[in-house]
PDB file of N, CA and C in Angstrom:
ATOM      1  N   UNK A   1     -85.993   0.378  19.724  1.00  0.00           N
ATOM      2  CA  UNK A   1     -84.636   0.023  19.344  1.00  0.00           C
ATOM      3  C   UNK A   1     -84.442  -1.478  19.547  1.00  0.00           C
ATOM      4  N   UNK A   2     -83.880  -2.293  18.726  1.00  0.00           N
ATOM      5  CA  UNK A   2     -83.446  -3.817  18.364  1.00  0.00           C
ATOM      6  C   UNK A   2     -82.415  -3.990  19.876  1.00  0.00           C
ATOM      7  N   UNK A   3     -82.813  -4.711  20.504  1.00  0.00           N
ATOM      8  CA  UNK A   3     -81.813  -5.231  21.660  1.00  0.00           C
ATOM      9  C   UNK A   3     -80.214  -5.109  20.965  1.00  0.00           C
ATOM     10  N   UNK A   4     -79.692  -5.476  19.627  1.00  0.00           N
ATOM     11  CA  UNK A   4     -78.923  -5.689  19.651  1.00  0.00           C
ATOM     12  C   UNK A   4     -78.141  -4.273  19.527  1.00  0.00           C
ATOM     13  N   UNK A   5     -79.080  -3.387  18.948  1.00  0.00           N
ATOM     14  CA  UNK A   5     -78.817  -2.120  18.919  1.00  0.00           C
ATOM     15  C   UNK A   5     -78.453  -1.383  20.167  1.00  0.00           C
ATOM     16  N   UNK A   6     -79.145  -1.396  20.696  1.00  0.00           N
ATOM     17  CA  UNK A   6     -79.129  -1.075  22.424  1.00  0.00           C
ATOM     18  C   UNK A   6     -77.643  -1.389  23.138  1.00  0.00           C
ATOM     19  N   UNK A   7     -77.500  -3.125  22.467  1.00  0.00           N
ATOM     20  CA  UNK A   7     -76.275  -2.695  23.341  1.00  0.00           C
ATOM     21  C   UNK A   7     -74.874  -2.409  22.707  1.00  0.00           C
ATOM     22  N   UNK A   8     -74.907  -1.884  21.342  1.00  0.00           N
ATOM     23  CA  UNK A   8     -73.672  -1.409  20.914  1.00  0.00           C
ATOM     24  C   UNK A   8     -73.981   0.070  21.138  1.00  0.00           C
ATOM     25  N   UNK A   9     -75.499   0.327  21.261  1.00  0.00           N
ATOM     26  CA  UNK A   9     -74.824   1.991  21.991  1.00  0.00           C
ATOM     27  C   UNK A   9     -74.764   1.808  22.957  1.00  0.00           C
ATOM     28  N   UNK A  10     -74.749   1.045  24.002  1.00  0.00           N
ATOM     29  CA  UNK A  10     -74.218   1.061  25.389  1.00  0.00           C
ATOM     30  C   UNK A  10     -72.929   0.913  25.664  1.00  0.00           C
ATOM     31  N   UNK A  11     -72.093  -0.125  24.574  1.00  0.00           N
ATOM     32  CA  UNK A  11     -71.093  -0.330  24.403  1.00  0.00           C
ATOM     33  C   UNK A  11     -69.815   0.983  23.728  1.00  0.00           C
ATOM     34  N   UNK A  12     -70.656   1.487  22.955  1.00  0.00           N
ATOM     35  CA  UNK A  12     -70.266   2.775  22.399  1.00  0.00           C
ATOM     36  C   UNK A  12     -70.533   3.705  23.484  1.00  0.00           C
ATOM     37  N   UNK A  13     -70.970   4.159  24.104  1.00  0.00           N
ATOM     38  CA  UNK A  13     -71.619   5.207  24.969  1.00  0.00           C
ATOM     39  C   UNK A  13     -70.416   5.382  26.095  1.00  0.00           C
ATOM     40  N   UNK A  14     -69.801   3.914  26.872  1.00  0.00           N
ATOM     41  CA  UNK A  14     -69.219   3.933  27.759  1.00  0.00           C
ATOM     42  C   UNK A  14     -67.990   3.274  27.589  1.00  0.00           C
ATOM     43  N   UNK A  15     -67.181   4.037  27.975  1.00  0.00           N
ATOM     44  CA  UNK A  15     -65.665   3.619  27.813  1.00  0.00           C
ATOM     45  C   UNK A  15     -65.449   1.876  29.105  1.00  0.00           C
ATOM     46  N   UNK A  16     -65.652   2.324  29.899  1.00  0.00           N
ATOM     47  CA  UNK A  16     -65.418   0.707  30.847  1.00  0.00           C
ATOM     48  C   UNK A  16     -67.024   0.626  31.047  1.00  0.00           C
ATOM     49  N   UNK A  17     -67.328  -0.516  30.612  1.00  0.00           N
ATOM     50  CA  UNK A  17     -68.686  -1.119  30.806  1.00  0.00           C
ATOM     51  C   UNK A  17     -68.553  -2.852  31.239  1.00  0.00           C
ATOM     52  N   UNK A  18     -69.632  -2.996  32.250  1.00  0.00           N
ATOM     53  CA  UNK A  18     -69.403  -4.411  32.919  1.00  0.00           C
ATOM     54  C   UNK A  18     -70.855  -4.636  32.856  1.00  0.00           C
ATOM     55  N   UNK A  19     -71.137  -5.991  32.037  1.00  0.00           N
ATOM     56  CA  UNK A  19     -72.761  -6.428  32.528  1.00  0.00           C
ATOM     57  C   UNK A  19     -72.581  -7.087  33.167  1.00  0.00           C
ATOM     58  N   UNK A  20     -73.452  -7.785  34.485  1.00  0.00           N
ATOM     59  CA  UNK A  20     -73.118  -8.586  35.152  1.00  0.00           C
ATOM     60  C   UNK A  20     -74.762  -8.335  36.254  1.00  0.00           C
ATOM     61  N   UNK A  21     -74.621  -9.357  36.170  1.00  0.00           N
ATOM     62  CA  UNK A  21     -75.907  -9.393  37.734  1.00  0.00           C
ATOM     63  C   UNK A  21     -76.148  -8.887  38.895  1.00  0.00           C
ATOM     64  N   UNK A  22     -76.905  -8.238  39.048  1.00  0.00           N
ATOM     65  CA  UNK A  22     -76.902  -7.326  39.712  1.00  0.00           C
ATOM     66  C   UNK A  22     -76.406  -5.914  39.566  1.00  0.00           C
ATOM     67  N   UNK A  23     -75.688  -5.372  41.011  1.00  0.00           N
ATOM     68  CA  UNK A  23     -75.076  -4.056  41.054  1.00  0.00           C
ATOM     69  C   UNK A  23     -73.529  -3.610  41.634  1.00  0.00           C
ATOM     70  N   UNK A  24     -72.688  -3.152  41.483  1.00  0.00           N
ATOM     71  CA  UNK A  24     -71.832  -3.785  42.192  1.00  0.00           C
ATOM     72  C   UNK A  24     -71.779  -3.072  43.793  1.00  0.00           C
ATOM     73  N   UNK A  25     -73.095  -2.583  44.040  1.00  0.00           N
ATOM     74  CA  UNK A  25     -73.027  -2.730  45.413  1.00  0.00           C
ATOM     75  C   UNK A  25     -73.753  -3.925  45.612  1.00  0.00           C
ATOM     76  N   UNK A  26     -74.710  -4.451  45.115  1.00  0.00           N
ATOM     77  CA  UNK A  26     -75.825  -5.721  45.624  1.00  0.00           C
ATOM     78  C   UNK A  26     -75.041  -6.749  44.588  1.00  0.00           C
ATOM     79  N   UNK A  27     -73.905  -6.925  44.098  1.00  0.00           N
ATOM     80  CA  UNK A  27     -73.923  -8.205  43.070  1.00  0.00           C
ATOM     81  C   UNK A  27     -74.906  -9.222  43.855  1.00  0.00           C
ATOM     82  N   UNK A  28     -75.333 -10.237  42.455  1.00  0.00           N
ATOM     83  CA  UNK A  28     -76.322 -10.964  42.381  1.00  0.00           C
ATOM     84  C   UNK A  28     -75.633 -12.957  42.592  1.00  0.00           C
ATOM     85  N   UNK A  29     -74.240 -12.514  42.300  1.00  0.00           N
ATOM     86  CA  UNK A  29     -73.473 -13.490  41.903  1.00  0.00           C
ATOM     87  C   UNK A  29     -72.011 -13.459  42.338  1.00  0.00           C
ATOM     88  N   UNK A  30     -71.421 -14.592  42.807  1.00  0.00           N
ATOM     89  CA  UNK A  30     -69.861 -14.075  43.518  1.00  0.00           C
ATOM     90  C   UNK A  30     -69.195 -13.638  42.241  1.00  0.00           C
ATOM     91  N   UNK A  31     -69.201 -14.725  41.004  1.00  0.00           N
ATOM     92  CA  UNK A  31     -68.485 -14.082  39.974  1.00  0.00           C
ATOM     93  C   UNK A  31     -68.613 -12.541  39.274  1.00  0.00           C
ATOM     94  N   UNK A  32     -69.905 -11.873  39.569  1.00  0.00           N
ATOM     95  CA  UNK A  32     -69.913 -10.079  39.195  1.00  0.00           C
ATOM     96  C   UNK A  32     -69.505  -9.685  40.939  1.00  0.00           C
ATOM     97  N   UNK A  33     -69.227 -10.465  41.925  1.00  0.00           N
ATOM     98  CA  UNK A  33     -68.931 -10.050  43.214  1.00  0.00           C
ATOM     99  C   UNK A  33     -67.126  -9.469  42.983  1.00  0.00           C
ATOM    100  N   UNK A  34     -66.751 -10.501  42.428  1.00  0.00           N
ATOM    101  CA  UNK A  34     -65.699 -10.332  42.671  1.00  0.00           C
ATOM    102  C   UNK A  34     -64.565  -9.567  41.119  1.00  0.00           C
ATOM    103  N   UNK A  35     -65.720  -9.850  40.390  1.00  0.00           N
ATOM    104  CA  UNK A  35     -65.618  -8.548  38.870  1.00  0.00           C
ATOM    105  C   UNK A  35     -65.257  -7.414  39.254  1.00  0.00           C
ATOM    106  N   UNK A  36     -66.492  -6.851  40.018  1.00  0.00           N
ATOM    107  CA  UNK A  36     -66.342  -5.591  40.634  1.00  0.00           C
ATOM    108  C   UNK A  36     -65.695  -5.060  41.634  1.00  0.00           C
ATOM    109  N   UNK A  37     -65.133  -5.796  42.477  1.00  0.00           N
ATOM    110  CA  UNK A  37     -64.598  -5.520  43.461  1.00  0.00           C
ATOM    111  C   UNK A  37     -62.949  -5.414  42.668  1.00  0.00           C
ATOM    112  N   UNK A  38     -62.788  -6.619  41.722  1.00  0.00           N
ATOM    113  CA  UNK A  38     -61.415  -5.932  41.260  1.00  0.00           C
ATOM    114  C   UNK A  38     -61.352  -4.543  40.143  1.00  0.00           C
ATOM    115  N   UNK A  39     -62.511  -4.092  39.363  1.00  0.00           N
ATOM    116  CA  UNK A  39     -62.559  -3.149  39.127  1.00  0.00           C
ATOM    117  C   UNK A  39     -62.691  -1.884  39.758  1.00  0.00           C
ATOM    118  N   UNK A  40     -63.015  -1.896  41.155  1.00  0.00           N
ATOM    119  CA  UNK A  40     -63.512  -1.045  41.836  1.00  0.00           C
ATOM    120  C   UNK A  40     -61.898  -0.789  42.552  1.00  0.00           C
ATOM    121  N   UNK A  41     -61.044  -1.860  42.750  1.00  0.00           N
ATOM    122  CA  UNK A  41     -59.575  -1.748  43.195  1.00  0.00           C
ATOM    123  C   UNK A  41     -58.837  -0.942  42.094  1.00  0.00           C
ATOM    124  N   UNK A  42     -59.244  -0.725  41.048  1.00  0.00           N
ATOM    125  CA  UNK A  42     -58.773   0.091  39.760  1.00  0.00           C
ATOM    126  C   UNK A  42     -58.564   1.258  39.926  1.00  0.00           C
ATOM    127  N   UNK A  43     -59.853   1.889  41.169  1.00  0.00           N
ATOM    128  CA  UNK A  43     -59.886   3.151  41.358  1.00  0.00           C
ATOM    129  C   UNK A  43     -59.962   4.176  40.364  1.00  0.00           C
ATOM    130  N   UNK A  44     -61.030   3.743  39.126  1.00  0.00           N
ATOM    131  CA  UNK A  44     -61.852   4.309  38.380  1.00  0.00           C
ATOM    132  C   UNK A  44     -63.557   4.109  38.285  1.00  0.00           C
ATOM    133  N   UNK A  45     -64.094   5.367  37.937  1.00  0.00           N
ATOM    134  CA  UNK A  45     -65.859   4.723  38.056  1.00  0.00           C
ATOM    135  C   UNK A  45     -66.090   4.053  36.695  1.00  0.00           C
ATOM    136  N   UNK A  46     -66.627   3.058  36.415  1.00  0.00           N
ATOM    137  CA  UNK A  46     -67.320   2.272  35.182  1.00  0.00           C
ATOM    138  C   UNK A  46     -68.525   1.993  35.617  1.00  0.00           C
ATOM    139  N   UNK A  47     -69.402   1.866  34.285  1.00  0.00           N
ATOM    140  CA  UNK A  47     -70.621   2.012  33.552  1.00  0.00           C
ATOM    141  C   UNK A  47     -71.232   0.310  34.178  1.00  0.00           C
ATOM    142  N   UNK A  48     -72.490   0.149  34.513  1.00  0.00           N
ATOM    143  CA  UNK A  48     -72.827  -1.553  34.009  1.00  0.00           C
ATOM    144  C   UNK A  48     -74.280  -1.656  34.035  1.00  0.00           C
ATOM    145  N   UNK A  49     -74.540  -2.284  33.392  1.00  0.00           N
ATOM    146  CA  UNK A  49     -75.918  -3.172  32.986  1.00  0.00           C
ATOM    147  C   UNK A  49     -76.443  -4.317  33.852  1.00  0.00           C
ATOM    148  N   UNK A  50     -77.184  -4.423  34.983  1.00  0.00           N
ATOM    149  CA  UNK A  50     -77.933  -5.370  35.530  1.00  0.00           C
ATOM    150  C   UNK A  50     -78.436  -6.545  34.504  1.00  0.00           C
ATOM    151  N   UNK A  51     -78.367  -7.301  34.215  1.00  0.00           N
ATOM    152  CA  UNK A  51     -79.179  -7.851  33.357  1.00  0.00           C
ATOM    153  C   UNK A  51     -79.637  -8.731  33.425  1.00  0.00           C
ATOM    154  N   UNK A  52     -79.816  -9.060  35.090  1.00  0.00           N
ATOM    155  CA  UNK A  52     -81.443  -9.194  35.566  1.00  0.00           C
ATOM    156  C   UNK A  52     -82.425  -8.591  35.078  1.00  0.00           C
ATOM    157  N   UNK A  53     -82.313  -7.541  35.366  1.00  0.00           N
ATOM    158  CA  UNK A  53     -82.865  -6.301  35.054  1.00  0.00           C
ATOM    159  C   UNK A  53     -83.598  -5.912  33.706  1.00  0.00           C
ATOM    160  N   UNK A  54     -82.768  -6.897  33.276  1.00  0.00           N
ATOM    161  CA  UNK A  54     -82.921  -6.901  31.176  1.00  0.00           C
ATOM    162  C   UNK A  54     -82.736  -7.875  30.688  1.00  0.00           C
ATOM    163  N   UNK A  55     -83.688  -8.788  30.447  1.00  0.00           N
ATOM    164  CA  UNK A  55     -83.669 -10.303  29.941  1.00  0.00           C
ATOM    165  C   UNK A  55     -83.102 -10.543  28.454  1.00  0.00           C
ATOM    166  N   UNK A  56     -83.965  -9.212  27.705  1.00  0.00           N
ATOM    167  CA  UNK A  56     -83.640  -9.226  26.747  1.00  0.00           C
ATOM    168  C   UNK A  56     -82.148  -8.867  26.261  1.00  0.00           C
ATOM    169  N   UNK A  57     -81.482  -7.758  27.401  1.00  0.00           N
ATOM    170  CA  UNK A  57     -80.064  -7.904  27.305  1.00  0.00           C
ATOM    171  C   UNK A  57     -79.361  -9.291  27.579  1.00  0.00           C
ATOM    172  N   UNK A  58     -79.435 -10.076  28.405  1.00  0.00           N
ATOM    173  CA  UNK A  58     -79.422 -11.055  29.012  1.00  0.00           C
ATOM    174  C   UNK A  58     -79.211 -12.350  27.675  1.00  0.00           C
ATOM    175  N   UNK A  59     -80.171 -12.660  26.852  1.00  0.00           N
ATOM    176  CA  UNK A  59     -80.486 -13.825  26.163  1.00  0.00           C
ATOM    177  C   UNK A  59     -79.539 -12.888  24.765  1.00  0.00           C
ATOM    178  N   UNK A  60     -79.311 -11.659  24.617  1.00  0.00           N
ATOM    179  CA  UNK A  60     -78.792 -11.603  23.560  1.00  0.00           C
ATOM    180  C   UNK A  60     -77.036 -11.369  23.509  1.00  0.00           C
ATOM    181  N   UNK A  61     -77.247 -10.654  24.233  1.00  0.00           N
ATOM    182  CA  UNK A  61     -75.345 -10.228  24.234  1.00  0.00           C
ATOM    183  C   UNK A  61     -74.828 -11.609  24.576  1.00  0.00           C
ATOM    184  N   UNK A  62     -74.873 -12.738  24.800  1.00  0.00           N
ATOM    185  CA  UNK A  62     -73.766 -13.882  24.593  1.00  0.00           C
ATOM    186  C   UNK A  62     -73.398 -14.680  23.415  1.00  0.00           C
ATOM    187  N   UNK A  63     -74.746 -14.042  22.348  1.00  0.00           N
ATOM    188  CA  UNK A  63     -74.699 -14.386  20.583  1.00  0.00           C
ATOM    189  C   UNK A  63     -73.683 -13.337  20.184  1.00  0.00           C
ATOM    190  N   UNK A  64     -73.816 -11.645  20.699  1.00  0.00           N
ATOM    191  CA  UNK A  64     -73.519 -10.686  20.242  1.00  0.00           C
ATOM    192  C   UNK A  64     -72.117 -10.549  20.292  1.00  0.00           C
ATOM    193  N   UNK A  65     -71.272 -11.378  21.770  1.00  0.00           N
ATOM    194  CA  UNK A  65     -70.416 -11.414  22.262  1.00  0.00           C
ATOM    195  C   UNK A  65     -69.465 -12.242  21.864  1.00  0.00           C
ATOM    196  N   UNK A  66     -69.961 -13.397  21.487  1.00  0.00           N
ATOM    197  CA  UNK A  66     -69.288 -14.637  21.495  1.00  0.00           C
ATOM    198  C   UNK A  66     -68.642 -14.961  22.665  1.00  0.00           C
ATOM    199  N   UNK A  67     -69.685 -14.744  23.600  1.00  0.00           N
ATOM    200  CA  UNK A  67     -69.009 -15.465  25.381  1.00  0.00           C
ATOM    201  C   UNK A  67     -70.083 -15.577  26.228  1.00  0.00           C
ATOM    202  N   UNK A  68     -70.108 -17.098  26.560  1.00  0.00           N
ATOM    203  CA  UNK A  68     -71.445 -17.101  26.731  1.00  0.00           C
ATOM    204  C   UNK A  68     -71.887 -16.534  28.485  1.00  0.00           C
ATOM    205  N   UNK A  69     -70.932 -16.440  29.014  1.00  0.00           N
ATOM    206  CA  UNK A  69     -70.880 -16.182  30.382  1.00  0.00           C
ATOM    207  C   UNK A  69     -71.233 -14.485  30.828  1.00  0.00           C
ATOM    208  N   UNK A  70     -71.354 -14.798  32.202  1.00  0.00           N
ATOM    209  CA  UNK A  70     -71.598 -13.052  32.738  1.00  0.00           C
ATOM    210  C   UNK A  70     -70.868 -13.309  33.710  1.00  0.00           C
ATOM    211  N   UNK A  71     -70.026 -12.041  34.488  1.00  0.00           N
ATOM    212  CA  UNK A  71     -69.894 -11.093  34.068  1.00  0.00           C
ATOM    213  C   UNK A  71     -69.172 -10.544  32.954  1.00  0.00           C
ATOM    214  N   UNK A  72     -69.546  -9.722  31.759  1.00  0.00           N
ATOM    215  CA  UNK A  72     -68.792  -9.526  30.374  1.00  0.00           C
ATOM    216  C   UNK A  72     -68.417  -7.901  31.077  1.00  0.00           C
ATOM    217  N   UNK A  73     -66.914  -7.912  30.888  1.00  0.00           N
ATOM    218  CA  UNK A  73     -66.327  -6.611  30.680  1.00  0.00           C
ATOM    219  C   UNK A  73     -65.843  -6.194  29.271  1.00  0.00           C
ATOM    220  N   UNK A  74     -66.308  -5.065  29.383  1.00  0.00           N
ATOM    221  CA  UNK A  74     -66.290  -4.470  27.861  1.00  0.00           C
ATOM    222  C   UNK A  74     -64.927  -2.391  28.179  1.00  0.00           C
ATOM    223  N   UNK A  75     -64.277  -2.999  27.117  1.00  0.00           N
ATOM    224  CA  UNK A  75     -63.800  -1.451  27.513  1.00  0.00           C
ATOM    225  C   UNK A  75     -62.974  -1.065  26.014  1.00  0.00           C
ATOM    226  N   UNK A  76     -63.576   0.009  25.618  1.00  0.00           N
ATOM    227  CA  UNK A  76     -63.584   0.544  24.376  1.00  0.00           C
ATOM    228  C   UNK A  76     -63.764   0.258  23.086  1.00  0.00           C
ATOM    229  N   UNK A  77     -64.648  -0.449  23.544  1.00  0.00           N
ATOM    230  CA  UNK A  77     -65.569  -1.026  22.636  1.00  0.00           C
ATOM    231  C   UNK A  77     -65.539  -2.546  22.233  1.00  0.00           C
ATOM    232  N   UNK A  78     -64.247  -2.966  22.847  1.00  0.00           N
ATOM    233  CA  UNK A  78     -63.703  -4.499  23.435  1.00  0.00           C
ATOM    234  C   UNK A  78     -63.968  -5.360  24.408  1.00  0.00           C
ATOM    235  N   UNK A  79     -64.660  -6.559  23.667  1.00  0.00           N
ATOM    236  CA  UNK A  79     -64.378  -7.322  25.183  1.00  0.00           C
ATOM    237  C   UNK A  79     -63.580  -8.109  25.786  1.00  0.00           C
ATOM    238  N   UNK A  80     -63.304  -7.722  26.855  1.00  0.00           N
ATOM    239  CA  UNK A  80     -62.052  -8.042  27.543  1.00  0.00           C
ATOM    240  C   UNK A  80     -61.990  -9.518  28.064  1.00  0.00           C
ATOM    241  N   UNK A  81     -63.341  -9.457  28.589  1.00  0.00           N
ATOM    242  CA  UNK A  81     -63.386 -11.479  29.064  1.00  0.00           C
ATOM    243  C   UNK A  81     -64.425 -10.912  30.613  1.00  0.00           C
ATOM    244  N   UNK A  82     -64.598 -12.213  31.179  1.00  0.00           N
ATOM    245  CA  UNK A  82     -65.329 -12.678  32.188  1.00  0.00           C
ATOM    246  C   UNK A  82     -64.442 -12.916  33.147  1.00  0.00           C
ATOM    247  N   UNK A  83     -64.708 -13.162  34.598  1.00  0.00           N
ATOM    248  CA  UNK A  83     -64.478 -12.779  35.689  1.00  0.00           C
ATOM    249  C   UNK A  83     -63.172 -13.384  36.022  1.00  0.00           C
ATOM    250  N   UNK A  84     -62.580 -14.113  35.756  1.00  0.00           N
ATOM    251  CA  UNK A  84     -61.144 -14.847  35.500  1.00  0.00           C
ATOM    252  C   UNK A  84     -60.068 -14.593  35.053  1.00  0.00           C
ATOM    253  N   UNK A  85     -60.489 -13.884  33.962  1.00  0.00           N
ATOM    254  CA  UNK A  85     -59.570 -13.137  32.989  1.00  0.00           C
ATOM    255  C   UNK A  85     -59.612 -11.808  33.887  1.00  0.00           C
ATOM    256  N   UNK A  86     -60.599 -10.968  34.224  1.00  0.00           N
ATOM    257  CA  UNK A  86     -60.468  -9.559  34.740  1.00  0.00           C
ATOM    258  C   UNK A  86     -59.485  -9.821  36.190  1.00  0.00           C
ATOM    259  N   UNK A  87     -59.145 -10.764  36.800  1.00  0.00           N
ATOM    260  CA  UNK A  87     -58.952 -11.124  37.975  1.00  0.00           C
ATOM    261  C   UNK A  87     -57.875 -11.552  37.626  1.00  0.00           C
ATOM    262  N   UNK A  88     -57.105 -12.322  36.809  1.00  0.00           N
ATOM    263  CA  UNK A  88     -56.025 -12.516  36.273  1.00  0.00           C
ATOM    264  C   UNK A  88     -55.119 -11.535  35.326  1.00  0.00           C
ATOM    265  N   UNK A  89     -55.859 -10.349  34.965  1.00  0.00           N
ATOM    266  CA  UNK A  89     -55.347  -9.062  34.039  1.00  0.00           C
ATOM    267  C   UNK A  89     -55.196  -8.209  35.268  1.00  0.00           C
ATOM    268  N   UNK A  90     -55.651  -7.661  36.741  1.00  0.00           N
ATOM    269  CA  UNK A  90     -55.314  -7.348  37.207  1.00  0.00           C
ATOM    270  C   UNK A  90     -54.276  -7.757  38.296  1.00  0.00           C
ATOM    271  N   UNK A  91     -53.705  -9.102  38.304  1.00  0.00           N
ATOM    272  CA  UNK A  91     -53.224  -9.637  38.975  1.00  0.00           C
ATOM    273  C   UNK A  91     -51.551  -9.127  38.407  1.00  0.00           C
ATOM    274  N   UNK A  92     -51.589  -9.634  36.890  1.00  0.00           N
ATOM    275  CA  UNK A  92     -50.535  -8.803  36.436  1.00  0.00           C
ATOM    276  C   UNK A  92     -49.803  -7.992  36.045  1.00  0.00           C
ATOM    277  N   UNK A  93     -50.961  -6.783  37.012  1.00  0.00           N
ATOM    278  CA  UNK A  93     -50.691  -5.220  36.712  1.00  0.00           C
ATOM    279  C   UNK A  93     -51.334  -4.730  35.009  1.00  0.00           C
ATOM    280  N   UNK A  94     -51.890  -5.967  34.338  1.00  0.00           N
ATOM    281  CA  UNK A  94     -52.398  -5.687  33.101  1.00  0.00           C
ATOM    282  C   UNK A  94     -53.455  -4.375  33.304  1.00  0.00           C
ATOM    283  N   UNK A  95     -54.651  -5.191  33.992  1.00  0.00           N
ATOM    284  CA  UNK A  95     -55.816  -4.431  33.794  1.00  0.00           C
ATOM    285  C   UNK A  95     -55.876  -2.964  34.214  1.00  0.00           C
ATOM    286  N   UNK A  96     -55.164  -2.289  34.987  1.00  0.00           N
ATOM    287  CA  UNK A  96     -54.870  -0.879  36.162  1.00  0.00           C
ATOM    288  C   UNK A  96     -54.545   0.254  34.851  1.00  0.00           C
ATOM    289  N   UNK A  97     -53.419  -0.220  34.122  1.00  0.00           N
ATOM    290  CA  UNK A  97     -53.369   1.232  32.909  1.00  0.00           C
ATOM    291  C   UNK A  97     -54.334   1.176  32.219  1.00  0.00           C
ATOM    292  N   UNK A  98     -54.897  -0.050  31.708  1.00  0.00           N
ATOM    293  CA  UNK A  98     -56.222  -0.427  30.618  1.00  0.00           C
ATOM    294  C   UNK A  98     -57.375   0.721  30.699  1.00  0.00           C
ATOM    295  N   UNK A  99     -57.127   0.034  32.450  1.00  0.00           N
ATOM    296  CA  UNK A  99     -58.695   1.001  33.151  1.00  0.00           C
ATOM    297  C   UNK A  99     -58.185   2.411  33.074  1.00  0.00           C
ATOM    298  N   UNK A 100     -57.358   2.705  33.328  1.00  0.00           N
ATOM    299  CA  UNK A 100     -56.750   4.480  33.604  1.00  0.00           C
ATOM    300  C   UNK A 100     -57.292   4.900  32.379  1.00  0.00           C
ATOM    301  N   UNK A 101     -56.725   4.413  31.539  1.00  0.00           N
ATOM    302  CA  UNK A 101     -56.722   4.851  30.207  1.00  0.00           C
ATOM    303  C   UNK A 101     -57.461   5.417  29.249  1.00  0.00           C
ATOM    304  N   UNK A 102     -58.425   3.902  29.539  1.00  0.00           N
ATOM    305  CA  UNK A 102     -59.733   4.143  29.294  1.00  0.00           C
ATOM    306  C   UNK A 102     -61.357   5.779  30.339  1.00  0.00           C
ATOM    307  N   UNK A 103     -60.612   5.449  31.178  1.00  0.00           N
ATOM    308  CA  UNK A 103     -60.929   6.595  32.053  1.00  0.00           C
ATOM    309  C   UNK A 103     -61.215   7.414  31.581  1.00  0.00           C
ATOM    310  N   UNK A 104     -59.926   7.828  31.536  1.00  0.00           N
ATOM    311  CA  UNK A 104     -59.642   9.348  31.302  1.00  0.00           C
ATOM    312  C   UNK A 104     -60.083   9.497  29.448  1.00  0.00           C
ATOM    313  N   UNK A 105     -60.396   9.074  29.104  1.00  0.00           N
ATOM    314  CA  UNK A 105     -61.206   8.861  27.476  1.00  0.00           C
ATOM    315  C   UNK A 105     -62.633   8.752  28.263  1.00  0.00           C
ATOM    316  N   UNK A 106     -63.105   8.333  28.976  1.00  0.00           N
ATOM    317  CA  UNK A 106     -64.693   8.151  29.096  1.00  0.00           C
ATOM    318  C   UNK A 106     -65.695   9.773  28.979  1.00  0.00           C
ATOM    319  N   UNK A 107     -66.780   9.398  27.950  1.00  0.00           N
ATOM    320  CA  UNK A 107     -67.807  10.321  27.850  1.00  0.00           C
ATOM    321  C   UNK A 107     -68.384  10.468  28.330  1.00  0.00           C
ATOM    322  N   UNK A 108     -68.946   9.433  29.314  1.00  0.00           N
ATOM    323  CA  UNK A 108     -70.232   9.927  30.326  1.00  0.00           C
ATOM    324  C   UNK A 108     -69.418   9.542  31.577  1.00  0.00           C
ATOM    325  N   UNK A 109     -70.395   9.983  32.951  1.00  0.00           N
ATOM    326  CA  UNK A 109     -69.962   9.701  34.024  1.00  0.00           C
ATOM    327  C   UNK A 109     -70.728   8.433  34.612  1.00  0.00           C
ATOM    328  N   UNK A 110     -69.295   7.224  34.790  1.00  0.00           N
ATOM    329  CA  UNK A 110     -70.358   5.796  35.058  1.00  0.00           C
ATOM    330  C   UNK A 110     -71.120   5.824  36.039  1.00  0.00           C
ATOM    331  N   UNK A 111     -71.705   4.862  35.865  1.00  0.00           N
ATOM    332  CA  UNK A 111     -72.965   4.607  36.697  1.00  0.00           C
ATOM    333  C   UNK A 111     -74.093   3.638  36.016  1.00  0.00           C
ATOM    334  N   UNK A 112     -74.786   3.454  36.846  1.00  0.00           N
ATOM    335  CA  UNK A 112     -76.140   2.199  36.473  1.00  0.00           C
ATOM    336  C   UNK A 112     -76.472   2.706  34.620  1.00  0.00           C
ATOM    337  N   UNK A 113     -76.430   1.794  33.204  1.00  0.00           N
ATOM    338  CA  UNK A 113     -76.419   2.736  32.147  1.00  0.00           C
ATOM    339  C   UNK A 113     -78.149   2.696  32.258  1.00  0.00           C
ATOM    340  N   UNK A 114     -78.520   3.636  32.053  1.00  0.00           N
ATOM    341  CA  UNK A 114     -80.162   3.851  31.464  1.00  0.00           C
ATOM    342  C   UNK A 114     -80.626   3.539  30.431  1.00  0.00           C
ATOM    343  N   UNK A 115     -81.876   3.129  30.460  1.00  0.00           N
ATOM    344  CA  UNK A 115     -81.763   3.012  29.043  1.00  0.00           C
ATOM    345  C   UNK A 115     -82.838   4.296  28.152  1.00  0.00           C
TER     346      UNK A 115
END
């Protein structure tokens, strides 16, 4: 499967999806440190992609994206923005129904995505 393929079914597959470095128990980086920690204040489970882990995810999703940064939150098939924006959408009570929402729509149960 074409990397780029890969990650629109990953993107398709999971209702809240976060790539970002590392894990969000080991983030790799304060900015997926603190991604996750405000998603994790959401008090919903979401999906994410190491992409350490996956270079080839890595070098392509910021063409695919049009953003060149990590951590990319993605949720329903949207991307929402990088670690500033997720931190500033939950600041104004934005991001909390987004995430619910999206939730309770999710097909799989998140976790590390496989490939």
């Amino acid at each position: 499967m074409e990397t780029i393929d890969k990650i629109k079914q990953q993107i398709k597959d999971h209702s809240i999806l976060l790539y970002m470095k590392g894990s969000p128990k080991l983030p790799s980086c304060g900015f997926s440190s603190q991604a996750t920690q405000t998603l994790m204040a959401c008090g919903e489970k979401f999906a994410y992609v190491d992409i350490l882990q996956h270079p080839d995810i890595r070098s392509a999703l910021p063409a695919f994206a049009q953003w060149p940064t990590f951590p990319q939150l993605w949720i329903e098939g949207e991307l929402i923005g990088g670690c500033d924006i997720i931190i500033e959408m939950f600041q104004k009570g934005e991001l909390q129904p987004l995430i619910k929402e999206a939730a309770s729509r999710q097909k799989t149960d998140a976790d590390d995505v496989k490939e």
